[in-house]
Protein backbone atom coordinates (compact mmCIF):
# COMPACT_ATOMS: atom_id res chain seq x y z
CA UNK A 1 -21.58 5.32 32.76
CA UNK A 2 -19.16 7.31 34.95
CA UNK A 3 -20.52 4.82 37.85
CA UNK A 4 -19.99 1.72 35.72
CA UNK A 5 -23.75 0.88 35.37
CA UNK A 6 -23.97 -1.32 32.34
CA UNK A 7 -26.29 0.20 29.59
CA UNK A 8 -27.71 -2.05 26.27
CA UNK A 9 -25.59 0.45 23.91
CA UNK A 10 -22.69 -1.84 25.27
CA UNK A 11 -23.66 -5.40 25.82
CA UNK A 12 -21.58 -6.85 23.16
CA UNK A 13 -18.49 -5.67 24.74
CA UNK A 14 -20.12 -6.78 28.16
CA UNK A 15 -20.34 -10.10 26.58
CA UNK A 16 -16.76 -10.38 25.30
CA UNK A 17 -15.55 -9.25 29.02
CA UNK A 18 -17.55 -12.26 30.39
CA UNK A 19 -15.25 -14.02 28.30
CA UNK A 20 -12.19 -12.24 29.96
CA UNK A 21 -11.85 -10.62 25.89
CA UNK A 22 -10.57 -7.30 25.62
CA UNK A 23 -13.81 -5.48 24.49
CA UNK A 24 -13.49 -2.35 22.91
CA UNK A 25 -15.05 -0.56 25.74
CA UNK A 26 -12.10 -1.25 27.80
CA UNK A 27 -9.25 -0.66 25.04
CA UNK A 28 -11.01 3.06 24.86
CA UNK A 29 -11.51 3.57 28.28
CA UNK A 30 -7.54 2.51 28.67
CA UNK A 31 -6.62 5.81 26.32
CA UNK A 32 -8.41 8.10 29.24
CA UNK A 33 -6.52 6.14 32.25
CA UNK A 34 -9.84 4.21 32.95
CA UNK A 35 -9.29 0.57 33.81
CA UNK A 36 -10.74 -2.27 36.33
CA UNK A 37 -13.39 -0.75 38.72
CA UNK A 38 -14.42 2.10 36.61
CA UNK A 39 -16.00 4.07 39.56
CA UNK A 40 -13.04 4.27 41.29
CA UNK A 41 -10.25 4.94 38.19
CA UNK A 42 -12.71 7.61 36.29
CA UNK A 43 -11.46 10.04 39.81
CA UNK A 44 -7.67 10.10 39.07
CA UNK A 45 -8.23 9.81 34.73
CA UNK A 46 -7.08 13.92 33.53
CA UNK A 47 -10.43 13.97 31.63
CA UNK A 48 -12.53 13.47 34.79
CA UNK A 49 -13.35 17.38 34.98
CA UNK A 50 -14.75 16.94 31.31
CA UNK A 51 -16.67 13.45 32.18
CA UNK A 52 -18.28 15.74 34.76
CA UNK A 53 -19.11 18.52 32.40
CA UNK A 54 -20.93 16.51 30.06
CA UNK A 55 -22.51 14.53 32.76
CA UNK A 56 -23.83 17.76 33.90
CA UNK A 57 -25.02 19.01 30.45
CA UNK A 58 -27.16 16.32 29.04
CA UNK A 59 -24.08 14.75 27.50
CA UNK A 60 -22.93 17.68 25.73
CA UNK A 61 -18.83 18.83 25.99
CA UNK A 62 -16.29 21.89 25.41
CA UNK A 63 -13.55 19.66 24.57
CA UNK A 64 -12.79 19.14 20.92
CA UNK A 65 -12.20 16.06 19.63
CA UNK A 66 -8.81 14.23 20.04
CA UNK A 67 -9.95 10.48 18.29
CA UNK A 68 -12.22 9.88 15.05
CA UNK A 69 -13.65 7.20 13.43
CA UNK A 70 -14.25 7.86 9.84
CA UNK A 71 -16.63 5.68 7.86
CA UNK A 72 -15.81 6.38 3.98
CA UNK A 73 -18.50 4.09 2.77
CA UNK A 74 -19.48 1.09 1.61
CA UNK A 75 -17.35 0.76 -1.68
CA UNK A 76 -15.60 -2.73 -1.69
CA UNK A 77 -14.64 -5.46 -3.95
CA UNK A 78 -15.23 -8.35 -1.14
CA UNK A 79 -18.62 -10.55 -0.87
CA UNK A 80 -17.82 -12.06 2.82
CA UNK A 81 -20.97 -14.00 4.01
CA UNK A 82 -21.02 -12.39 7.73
CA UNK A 83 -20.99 -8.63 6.71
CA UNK A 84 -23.86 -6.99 5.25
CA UNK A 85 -24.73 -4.10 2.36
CA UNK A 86 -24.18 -1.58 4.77
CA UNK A 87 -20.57 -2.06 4.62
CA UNK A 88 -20.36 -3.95 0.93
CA UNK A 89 -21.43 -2.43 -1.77
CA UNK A 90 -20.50 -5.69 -4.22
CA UNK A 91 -22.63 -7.84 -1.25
CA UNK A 92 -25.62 -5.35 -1.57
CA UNK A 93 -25.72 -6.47 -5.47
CA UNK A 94 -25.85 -10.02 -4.71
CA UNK A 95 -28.45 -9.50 -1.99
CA UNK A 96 -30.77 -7.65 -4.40
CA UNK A 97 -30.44 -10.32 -7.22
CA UNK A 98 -31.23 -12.98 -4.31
CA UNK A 99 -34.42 -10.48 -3.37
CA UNK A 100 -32.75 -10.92 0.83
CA UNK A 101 -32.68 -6.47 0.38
CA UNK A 102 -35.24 -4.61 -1.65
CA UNK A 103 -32.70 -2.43 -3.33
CA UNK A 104 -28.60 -2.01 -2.99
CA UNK A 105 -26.90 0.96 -2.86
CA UNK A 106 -23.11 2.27 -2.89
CA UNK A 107 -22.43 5.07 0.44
CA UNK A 108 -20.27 7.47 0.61
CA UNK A 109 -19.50 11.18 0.88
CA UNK A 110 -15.92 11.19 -0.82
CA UNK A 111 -16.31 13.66 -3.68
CA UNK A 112 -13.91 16.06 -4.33
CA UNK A 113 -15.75 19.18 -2.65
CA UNK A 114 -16.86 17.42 0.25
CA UNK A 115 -13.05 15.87 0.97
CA UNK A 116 -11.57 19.85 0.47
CA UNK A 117 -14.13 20.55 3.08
CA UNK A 118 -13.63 18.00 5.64
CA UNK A 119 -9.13 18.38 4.88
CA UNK A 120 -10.04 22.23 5.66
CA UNK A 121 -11.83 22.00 9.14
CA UNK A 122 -9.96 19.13 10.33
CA UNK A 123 -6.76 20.49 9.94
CA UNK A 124 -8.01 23.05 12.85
CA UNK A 125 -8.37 20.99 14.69
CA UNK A 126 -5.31 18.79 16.89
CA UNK A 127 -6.44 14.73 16.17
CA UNK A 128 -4.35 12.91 17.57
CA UNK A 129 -5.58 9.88 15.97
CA UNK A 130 -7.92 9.14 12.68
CA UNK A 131 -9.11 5.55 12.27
CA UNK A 132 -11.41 5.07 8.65
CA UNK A 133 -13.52 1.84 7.92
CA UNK A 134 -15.52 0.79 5.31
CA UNK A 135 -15.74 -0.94 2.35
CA UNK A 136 -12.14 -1.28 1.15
CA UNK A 137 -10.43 1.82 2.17
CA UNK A 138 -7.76 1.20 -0.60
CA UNK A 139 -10.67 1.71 -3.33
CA UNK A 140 -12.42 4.49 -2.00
CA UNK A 141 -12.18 7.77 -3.48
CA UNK A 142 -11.06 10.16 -1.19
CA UNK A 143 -8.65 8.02 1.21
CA UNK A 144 -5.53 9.12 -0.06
CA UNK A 145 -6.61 12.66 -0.39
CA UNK A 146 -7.67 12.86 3.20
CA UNK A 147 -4.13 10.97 4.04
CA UNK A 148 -2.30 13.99 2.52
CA UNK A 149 -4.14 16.68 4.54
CA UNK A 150 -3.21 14.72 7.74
CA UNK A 151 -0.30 16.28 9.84
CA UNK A 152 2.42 13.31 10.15
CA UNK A 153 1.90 13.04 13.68
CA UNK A 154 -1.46 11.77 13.29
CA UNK A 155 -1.47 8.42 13.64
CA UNK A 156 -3.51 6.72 11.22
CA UNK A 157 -5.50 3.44 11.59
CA UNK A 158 -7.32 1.65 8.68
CA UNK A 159 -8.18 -2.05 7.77
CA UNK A 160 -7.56 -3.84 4.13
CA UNK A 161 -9.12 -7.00 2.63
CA UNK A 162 -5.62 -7.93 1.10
CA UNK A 163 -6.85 -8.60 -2.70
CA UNK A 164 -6.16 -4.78 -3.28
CA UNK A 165 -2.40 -2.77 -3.62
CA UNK A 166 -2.10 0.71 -4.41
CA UNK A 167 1.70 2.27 -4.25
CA UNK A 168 0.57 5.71 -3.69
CA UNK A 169 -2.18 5.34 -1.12
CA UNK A 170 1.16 3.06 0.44
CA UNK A 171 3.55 5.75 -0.80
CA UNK A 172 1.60 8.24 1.22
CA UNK A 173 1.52 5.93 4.55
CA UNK A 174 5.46 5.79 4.82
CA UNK A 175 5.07 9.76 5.89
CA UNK A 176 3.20 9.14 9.26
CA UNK A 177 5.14 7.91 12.34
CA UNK A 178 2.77 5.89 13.40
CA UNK A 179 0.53 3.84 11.13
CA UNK A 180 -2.41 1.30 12.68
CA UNK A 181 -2.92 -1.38 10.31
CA UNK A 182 -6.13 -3.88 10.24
CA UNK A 183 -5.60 -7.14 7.58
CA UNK A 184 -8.28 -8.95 7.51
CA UNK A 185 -8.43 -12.96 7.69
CA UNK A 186 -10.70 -15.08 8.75
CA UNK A 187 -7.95 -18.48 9.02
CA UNK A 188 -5.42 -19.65 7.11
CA UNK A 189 -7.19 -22.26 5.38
CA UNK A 190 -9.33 -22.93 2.14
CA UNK A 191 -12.53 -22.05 4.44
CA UNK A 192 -11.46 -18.41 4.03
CA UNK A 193 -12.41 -18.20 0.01
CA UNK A 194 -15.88 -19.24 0.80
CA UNK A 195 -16.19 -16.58 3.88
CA UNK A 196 -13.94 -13.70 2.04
CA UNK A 197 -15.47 -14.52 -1.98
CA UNK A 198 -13.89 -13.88 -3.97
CA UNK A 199 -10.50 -13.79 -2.36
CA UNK A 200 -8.07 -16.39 -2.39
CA UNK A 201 -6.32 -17.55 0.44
CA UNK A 202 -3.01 -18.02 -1.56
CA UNK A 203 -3.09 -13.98 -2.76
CA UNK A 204 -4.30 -13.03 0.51
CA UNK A 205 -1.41 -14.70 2.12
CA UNK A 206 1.05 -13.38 -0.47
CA UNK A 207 -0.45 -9.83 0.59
CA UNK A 208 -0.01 -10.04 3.71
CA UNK A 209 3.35 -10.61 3.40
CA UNK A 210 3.87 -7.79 1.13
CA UNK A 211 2.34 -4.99 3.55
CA UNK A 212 4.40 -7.34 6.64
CA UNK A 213 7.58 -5.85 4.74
CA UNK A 214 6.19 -2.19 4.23
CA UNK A 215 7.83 -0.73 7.33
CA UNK A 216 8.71 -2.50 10.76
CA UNK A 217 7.33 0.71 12.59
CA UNK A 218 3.67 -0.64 11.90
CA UNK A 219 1.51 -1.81 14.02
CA UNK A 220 -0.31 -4.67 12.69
CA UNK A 221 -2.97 -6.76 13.66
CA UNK A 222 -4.93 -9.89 11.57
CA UNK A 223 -8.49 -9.03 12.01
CA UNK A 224 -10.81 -11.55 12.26
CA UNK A 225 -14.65 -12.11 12.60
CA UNK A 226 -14.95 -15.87 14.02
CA UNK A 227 -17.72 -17.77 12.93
CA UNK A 228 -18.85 -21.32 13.01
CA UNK A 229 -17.02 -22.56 9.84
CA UNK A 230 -13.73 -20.61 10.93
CA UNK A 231 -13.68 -21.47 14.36
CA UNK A 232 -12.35 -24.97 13.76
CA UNK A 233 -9.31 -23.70 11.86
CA UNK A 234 -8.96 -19.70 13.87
CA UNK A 235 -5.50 -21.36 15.42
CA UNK A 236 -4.06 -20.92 12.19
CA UNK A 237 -4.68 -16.89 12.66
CA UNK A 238 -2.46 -17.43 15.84
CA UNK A 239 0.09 -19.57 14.57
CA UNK A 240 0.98 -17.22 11.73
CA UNK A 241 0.79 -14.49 14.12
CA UNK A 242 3.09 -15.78 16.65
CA UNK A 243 5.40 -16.89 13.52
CA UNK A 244 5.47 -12.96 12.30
CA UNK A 245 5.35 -11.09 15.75
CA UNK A 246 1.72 -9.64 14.56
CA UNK A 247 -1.26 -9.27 16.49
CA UNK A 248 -4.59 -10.67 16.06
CA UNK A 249 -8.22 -8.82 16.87
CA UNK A 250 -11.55 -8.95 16.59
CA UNK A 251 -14.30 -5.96 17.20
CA UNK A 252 -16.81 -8.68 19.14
CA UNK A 253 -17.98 -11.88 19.57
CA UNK A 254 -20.41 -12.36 15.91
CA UNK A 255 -23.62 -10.44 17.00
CA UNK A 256 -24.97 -10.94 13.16
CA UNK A 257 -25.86 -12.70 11.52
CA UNK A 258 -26.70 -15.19 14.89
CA UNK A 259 -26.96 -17.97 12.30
CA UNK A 260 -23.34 -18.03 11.58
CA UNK A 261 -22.14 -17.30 14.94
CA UNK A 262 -19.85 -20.37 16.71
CA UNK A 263 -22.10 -20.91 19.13
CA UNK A 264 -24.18 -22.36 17.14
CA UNK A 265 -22.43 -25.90 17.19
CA UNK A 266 -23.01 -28.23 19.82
CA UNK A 267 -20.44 -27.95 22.91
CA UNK A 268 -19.37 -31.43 21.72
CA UNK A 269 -18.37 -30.35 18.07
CA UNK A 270 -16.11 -27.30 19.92
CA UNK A 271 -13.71 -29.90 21.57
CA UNK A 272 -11.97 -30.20 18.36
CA UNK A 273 -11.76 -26.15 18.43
CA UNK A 274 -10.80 -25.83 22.44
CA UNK A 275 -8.03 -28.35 21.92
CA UNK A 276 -6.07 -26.90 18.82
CA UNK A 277 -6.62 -22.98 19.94
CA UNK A 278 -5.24 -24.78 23.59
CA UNK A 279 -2.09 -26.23 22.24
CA UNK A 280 -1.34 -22.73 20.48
CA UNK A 281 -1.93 -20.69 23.48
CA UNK A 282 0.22 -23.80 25.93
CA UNK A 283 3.53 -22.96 23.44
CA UNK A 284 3.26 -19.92 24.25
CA UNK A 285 6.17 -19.50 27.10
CA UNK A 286 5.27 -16.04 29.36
CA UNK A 287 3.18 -14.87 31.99
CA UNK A 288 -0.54 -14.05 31.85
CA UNK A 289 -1.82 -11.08 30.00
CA UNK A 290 -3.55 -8.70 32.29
CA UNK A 291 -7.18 -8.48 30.31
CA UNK A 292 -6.49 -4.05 31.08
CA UNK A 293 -3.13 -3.81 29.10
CA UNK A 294 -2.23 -2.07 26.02
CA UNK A 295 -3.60 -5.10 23.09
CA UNK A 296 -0.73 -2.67 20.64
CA UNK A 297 2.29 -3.35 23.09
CA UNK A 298 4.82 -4.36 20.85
CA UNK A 299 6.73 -5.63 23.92
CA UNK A 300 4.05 -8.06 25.17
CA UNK A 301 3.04 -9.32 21.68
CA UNK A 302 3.60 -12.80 22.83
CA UNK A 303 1.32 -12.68 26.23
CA UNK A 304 -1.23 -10.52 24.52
CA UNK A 305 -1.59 -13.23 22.07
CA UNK A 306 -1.98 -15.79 24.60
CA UNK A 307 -4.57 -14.10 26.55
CA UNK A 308 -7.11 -13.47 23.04
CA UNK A 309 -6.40 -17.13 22.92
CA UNK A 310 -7.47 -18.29 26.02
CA UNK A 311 -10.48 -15.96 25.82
CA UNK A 312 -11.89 -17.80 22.75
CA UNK A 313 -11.12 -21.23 24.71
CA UNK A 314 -13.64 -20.26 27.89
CA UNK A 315 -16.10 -18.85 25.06
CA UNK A 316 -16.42 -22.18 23.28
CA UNK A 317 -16.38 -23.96 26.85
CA UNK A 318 -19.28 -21.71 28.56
CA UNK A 319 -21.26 -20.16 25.71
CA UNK A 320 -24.62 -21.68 25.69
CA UNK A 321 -25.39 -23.64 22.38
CA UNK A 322 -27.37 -21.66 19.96
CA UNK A 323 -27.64 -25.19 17.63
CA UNK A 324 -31.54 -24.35 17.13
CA UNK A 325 -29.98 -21.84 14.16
CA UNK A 326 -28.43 -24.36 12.11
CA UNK A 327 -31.83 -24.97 9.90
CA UNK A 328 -31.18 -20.50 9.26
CA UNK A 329 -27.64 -20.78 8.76
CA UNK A 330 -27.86 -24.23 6.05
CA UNK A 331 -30.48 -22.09 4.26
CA UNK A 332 -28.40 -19.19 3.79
CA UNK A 333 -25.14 -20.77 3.45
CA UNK A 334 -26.43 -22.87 0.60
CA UNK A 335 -28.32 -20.54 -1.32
CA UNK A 336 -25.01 -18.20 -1.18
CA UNK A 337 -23.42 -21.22 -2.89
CA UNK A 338 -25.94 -21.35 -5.33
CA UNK A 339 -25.69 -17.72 -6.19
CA UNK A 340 -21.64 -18.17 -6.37
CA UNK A 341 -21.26 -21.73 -7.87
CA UNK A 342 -19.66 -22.99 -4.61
CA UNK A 343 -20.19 -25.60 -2.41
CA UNK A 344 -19.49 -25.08 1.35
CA UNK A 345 -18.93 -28.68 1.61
CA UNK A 346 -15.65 -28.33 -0.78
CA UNK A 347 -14.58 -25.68 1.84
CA UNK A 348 -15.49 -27.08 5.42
CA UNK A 349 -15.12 -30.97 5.65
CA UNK A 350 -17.09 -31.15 8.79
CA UNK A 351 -20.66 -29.44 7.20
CA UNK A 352 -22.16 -32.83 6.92
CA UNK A 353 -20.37 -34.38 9.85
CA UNK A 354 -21.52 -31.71 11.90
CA UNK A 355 -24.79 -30.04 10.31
CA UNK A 356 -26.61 -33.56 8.87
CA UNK A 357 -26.90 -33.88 4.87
């Protein structure tokens, strides 16, 4: 890695730089003063002694850690059709009833004992920054305990469906001086209900709003997971963003389920797509975005905007069609109606324009 060879571990962030997407290989490299040509900035980076040291010892280092990640479990109250029981637990019931999993089962490690011990050692150590996914972190036990061990110069990342509000989880939040916060959205459009069951646009909108007004310190950004049924209407995302000086991001291209990713439409049935996320990112008056700047600059929200934009514009121009998955994705799509008394066609206009009857 250290000579930028490209290993498999990483190929959906290789695949999102093809795109000229920030991947999240680059926004972490950025933290360590690694950008561009990665042989020739990992030299002058201040952690190159420790890239060394690990390189020499089978991967192993003396540093301690600065960054975590901190999965909570899989507790949520969402359904949305391109996760997966690993990170639902209300999804992993409807997959057993539908017989797609063998048996569901709720994660998690967030008892009482097991929190005391984790608030104990961390607070030896000096994190600089603690990001926790899930499930919904608002309804898992043990969030809001952990929040109150944290030092108020952590700074604290997290990502909410918007269909859940708890004042003293937010209470709690209003300590730390600087606060990362995720809202997820697929587009602003009724689309979203069938993607996000059982959320509805009109609360998550509301709720949105509500946590926009929390504190203007925040960093927020409108997560999104693009697939082929929000793709036609993901300009919205950008519209409202642009309109409320947010940003928008997105982990990685859809890796799974393939069936649902927006490649899977015929490059004909993107123009539509191209042209709306084009006229969003053509009102946008500034200069490029350089694909290795800060995505959280609250300076360049504007240009960074613009560049995600165009990214998704040369994704749905070049990516090769993957249209031999529609007879997967109409088979899934449609028994998930079944299971939820929805049709998809009362939610995406185009399904029989685009998919056949």
């Amino acid at each position: 890695m250290t000579q930028d060879k490209k290993f498999d571990g990483c190929s959906a962030c290789h695949k999102m730089e093809a795109f000229s997407k920030i991947s999240g290989r680059e926004k972490q490299n950025l933290k360590l003063g690694i950008y561009g040509d990665v042989s020739k900035t990992i030299p002058s980076s201040r952690f190159y002694n420790d890239f060394k040291h690990s390189q020499d010892n089978d991967g192993f280092t003396s540093r301690e850690p600065m960054d975590l990640q901190l999965d909570l479990g899989n507790i949520c109250n969402s359904a949305c059709i391109f996760c997966s029981p690993e990170s639902s637990s209300t999804l992993g019931k409807e997959w057993e009833k539908l017989n797609f999993i063998e048996k569901s089962k709720v994660t998690g490690w967030t008892d009482d004992a097991t929190v005391q011990k984790f608030c104990d050692e961390i607070s030896t150590l000096n994190i600089k920054y603690i990001h926790f996914i899930g499930g919904e972190t608002l309804l898992i036990p043990g969030f809001l305990k952990i929040l109150q061990s944290l030092d108020k110069n952590t700074t604290v990342g997290f990502t909410v469906n918007a269909t859940v509000w708890k004042d003293e989880v937010i209470e709690e939040l209003e300590k730390f001086d600087n606060v990362h916060l995720g809202i997820s959205v697929e587009c602003f459009h009724k689309v979203n209900d069938f993607l996000r069951y059982p959320s509805k646009i009109s609360n998550v909108e509301r709720n949105i709003q509500r946590w926009m007004q929390v504190n203007d310190e925040w960093t927020i950004s409108l997560r999104t997971t693009p697939t082929v049924f929000s793709i036609p209407y993901l300009y919205t995302v950008y519209t409202f963003a642009l309109e409320n000086d947010v940003f928008v991001e997105s982990c990685n291209f859809l890796e799974q389920p393939e069936f649902l990713r927006p490649t899977i439409l015929a490059k004909p049935q993107r123009e539509e797509s191209i042209q709306r996320l084009q006229e969003v990112a053509d009102s946008i008056e500034t200069i490029n975005q350089s694909p290795n700047s800060n995505i959280r600059d609250k300076n360049n929200v504007k240009a960074i905007l613009k560049h995600d934009i165009e990214s998704y514009v040369k994704y749905l121009s070049e990516a090769d069609s993957e249209s031999f998955r529609v007879p997967e994705m109409k088979r899934f799509v449609e028994t998930i109606g079944r299971s939820r008394n929805m049709d998809i066609r009362d939610y995406f206009e185009h399904y029989d324009k685009y998919f056949g009857l």
